[in-house]
N, C-alpha and C. Protein backbone atom coordinates (compact mmCIF):
# COMPACT_ATOMS: atom_id res chain seq x y z
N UNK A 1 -26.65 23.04 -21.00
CA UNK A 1 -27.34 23.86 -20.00
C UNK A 1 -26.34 24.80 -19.33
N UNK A 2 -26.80 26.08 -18.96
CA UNK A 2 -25.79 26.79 -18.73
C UNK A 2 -25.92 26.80 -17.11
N UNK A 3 -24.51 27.21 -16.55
CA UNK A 3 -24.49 27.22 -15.26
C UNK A 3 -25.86 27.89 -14.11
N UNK A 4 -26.68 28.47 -14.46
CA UNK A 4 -27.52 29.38 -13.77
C UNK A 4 -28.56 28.05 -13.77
N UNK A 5 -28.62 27.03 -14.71
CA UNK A 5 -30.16 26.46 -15.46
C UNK A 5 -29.41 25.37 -13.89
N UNK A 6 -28.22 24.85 -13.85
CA UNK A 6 -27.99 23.81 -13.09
C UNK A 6 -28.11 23.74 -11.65
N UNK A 7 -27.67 25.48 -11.41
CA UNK A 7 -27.66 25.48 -9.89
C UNK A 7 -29.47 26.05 -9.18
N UNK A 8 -30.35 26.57 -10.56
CA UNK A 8 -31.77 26.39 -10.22
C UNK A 8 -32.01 24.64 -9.73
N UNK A 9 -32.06 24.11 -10.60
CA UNK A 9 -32.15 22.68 -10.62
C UNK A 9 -31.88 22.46 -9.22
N UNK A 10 -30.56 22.29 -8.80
CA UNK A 10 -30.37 22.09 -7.36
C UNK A 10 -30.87 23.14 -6.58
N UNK A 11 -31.11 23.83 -6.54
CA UNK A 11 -31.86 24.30 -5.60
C UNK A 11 -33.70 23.87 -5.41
N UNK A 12 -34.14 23.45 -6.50
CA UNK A 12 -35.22 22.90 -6.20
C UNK A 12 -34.90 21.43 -5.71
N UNK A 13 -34.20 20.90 -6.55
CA UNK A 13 -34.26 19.35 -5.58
C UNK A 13 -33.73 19.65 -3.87
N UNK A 14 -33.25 20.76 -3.86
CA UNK A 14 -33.08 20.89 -2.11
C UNK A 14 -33.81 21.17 -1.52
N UNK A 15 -34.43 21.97 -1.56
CA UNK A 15 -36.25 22.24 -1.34
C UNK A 15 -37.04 20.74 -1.46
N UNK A 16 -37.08 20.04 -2.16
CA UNK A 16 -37.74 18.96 -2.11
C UNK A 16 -37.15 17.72 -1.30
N UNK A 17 -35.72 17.78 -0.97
CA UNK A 17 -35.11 16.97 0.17
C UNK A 17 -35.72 17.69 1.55
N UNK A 18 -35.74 18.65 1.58
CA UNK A 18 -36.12 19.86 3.19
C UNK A 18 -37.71 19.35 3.28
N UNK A 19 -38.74 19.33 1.82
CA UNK A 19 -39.82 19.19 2.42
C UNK A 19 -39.82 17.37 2.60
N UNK A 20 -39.20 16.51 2.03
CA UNK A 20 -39.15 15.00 2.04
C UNK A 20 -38.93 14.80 3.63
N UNK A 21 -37.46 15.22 4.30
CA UNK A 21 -37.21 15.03 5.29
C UNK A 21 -37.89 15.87 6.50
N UNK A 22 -39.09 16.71 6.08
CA UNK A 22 -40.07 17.53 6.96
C UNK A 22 -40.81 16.78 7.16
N UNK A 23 -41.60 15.73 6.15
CA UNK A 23 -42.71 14.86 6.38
C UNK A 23 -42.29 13.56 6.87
N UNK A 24 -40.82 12.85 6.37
CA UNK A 24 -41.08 11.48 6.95
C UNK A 24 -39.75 11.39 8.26
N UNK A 25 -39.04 12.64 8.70
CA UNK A 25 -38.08 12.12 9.77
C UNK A 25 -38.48 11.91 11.31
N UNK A 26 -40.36 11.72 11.25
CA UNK A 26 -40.40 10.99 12.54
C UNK A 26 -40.64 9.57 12.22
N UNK A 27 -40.86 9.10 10.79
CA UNK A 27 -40.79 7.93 10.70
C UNK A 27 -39.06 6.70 10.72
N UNK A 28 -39.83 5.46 11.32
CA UNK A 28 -38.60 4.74 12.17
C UNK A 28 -37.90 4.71 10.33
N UNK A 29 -36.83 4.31 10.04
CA UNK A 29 -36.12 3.74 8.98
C UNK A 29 -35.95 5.51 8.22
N UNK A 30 -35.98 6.36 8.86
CA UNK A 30 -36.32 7.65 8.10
C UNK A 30 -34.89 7.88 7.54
N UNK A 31 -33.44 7.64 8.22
CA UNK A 31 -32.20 8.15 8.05
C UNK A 31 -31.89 7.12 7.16
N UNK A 32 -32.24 6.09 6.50
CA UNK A 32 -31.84 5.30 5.46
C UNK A 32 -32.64 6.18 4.20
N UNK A 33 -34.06 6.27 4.24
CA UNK A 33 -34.49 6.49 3.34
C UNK A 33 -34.15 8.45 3.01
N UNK A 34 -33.46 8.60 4.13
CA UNK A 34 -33.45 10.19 3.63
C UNK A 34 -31.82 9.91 2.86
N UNK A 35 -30.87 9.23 3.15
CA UNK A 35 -29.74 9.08 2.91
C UNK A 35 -30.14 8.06 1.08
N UNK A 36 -31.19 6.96 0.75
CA UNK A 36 -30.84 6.52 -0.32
C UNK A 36 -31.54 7.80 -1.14
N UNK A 37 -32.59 8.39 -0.80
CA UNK A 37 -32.51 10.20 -1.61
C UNK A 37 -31.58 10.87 -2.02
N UNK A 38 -30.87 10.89 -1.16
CA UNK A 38 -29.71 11.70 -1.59
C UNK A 38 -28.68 11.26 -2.91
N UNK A 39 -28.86 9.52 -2.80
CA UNK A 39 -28.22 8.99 -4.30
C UNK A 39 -29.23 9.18 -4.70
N UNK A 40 -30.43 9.37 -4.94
CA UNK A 40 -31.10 9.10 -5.79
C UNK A 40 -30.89 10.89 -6.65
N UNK A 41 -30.29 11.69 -5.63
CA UNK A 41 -30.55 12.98 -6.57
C UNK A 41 -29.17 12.79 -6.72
N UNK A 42 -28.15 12.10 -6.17
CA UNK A 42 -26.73 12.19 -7.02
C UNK A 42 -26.36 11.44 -8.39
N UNK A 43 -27.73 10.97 -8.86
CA UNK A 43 -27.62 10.18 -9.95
C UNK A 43 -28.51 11.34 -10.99
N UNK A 44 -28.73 12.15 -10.55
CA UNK A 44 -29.42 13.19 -12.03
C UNK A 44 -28.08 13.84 -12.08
């Protein structure tokens, strides 16, 4: 995959962390589950 295909890629999974942490950071346990997201996109 060439460099342009990878940094699309991340840019949509960042968009989808922005809308994840739009909907659940008034919920209580929200900074665990926004933080195991973040491995979860450091593992693609």
């Amino acid at each position: 995959m060439n460099q342009i295909g990878i940094s699309t890629i991340g840019l949509q999974m960042r968009e989808r962390r922005v809308a994840y942490w739009e909907k659940y950071h008034n919920l209580p346990g929200c900074r665990e589950m926004v933080d195991y997201f973040d491995k979860d996109l450091a593992t693609i």
